[in-house]
PDB file of N, CA and C in Angstrom:
ATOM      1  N   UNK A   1       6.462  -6.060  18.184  1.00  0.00           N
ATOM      2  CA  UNK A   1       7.117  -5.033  17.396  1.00  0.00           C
ATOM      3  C   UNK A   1       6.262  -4.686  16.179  1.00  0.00           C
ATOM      4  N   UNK A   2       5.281  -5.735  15.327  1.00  0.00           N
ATOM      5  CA  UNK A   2       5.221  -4.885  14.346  1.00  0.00           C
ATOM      6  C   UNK A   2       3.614  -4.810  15.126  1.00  0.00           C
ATOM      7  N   UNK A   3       2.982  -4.752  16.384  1.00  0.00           N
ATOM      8  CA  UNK A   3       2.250  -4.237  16.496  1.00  0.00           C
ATOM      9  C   UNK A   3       2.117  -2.808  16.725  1.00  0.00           C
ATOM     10  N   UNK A   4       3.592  -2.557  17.031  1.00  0.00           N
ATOM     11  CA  UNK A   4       3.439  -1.047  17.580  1.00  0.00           C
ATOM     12  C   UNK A   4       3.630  -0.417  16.022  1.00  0.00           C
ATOM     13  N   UNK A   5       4.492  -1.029  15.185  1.00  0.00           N
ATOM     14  CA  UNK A   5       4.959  -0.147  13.928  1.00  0.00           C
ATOM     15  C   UNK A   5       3.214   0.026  13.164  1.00  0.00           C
ATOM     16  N   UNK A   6       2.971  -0.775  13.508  1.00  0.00           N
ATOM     17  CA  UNK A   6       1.456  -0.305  12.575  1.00  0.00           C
ATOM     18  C   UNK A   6       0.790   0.499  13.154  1.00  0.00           C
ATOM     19  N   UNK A   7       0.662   0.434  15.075  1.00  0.00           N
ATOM     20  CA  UNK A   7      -0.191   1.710  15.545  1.00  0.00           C
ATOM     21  C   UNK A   7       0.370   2.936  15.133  1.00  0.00           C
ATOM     22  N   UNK A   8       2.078   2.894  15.134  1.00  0.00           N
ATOM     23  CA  UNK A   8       3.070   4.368  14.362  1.00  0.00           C
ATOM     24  C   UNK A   8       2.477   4.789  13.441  1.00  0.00           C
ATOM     25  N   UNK A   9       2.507   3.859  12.309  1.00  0.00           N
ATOM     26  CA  UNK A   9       1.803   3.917  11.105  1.00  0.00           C
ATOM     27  C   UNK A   9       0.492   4.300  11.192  1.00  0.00           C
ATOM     28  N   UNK A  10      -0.639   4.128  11.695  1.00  0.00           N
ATOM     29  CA  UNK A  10      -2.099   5.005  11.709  1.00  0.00           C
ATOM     30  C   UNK A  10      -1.920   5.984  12.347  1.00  0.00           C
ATOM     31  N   UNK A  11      -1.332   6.367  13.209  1.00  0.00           N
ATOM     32  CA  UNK A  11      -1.169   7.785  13.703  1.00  0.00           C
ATOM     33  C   UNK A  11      -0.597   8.942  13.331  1.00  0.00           C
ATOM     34  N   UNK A  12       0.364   8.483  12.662  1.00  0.00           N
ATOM     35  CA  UNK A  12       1.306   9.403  11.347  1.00  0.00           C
ATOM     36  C   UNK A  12       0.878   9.692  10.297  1.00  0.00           C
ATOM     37  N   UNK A  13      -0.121   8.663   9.875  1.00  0.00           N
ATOM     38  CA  UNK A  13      -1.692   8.998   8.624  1.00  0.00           C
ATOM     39  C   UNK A  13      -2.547  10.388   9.163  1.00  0.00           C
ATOM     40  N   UNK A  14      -2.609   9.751  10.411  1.00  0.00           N
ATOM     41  CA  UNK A  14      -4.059  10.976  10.761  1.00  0.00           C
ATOM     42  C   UNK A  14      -3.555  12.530  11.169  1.00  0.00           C
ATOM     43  N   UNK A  15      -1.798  12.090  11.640  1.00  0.00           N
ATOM     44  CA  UNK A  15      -1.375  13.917  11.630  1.00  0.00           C
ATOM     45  C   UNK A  15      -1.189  14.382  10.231  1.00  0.00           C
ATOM     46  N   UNK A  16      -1.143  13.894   9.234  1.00  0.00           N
ATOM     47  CA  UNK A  16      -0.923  13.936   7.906  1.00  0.00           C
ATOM     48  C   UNK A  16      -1.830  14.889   7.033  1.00  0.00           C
ATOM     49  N   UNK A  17      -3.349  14.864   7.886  1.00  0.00           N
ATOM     50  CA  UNK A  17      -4.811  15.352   7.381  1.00  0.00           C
ATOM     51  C   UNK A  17      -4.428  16.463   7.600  1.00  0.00           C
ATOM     52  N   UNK A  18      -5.408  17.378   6.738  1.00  0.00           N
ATOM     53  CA  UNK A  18      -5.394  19.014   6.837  1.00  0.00           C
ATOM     54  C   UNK A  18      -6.343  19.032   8.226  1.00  0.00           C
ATOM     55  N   UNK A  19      -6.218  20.193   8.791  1.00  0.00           N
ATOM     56  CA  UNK A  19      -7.140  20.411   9.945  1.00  0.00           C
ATOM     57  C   UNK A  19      -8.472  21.185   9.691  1.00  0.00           C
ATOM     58  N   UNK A  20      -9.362  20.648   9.953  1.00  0.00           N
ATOM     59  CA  UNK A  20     -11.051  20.837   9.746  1.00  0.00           C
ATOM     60  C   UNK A  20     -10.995  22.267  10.104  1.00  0.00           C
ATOM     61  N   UNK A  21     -11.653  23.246   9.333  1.00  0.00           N
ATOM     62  CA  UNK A  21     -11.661  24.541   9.124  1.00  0.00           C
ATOM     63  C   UNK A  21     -10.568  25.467  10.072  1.00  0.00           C
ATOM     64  N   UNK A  22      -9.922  25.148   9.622  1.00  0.00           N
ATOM     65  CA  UNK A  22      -8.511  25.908   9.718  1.00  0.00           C
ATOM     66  C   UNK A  22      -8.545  27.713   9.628  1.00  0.00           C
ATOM     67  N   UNK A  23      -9.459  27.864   8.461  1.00  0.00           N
ATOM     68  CA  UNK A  23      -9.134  29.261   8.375  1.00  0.00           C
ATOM     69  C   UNK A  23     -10.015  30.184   9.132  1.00  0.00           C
ATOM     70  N   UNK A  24     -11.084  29.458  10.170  1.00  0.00           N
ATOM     71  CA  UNK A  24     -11.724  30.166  10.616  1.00  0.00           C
ATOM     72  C   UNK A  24     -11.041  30.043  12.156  1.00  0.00           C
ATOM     73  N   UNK A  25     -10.003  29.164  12.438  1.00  0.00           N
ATOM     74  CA  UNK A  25      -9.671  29.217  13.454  1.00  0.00           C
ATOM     75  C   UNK A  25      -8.113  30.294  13.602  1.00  0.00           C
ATOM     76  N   UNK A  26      -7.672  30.378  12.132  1.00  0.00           N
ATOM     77  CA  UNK A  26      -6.673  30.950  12.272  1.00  0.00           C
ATOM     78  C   UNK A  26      -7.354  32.527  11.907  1.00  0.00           C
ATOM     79  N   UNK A  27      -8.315  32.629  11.345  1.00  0.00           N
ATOM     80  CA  UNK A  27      -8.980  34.166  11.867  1.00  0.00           C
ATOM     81  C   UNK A  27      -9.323  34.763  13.466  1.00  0.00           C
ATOM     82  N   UNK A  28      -9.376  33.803  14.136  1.00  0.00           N
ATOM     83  CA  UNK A  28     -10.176  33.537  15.529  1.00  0.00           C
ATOM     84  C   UNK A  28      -7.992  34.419  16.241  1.00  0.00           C
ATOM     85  N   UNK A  29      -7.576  33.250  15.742  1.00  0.00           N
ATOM     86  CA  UNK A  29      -6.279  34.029  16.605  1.00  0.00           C
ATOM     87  C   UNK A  29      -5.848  34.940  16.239  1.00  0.00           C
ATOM     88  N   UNK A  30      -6.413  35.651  14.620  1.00  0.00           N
ATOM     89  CA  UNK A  30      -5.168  36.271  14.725  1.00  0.00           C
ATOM     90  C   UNK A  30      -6.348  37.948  15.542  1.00  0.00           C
ATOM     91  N   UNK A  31      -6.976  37.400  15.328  1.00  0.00           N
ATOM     92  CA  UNK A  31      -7.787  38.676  16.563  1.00  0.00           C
ATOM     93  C   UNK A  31      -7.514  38.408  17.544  1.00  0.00           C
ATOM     94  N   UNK A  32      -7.186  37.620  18.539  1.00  0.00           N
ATOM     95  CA  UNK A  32      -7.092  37.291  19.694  1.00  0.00           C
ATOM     96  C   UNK A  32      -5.109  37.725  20.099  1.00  0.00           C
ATOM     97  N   UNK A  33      -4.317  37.401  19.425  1.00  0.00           N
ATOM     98  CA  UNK A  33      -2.891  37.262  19.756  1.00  0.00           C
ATOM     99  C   UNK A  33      -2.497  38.770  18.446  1.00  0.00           C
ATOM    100  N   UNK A  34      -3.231  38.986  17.367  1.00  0.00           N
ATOM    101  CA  UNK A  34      -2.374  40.029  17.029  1.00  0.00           C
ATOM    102  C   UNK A  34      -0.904  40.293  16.099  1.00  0.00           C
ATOM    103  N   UNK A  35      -0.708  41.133  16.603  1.00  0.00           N
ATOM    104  CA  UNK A  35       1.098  41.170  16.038  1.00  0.00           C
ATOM    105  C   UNK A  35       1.927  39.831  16.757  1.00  0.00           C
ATOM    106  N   UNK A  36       1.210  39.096  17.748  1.00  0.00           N
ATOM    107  CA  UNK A  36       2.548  37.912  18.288  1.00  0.00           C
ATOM    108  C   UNK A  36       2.048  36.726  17.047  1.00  0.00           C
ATOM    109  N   UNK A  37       0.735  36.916  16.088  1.00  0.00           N
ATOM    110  CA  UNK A  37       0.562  35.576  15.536  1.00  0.00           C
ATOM    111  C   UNK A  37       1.450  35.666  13.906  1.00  0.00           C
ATOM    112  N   UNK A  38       2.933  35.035  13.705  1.00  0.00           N
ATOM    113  CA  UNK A  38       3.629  34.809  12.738  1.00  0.00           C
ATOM    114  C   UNK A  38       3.168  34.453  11.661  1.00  0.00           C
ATOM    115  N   UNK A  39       3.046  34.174  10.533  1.00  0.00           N
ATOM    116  CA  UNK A  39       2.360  33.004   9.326  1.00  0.00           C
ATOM    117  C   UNK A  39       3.804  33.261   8.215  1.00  0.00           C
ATOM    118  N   UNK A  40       4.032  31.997   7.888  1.00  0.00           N
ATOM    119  CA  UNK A  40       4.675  32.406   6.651  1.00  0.00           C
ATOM    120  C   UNK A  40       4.251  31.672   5.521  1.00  0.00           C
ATOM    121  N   UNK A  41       3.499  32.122   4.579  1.00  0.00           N
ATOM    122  CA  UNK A  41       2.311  32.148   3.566  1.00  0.00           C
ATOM    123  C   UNK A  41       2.968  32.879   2.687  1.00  0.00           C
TER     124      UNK A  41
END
């Protein structure tokens, strides 16, 4: 048991990180998808 709570625990760290250039990927869609890509910013 607390082997798994600690693997929980490092994996819930690493979704935690911002995502590595983000804004060039969210430029990438919004040319690609358009009016279907939402943001609320």
């Amino acid at each position: 048991m607390k082997l798994l709570f600690l693997i929980q625990e490092n994996i819930c760290a690493k979704w935690n990180k911002p995502v590595h250039n983000w804004n060039q990927t969210l430029a990438q869609l919004s040319i690609i998808f358009g009016d279907r890509l939402k943001l609320n910013l």
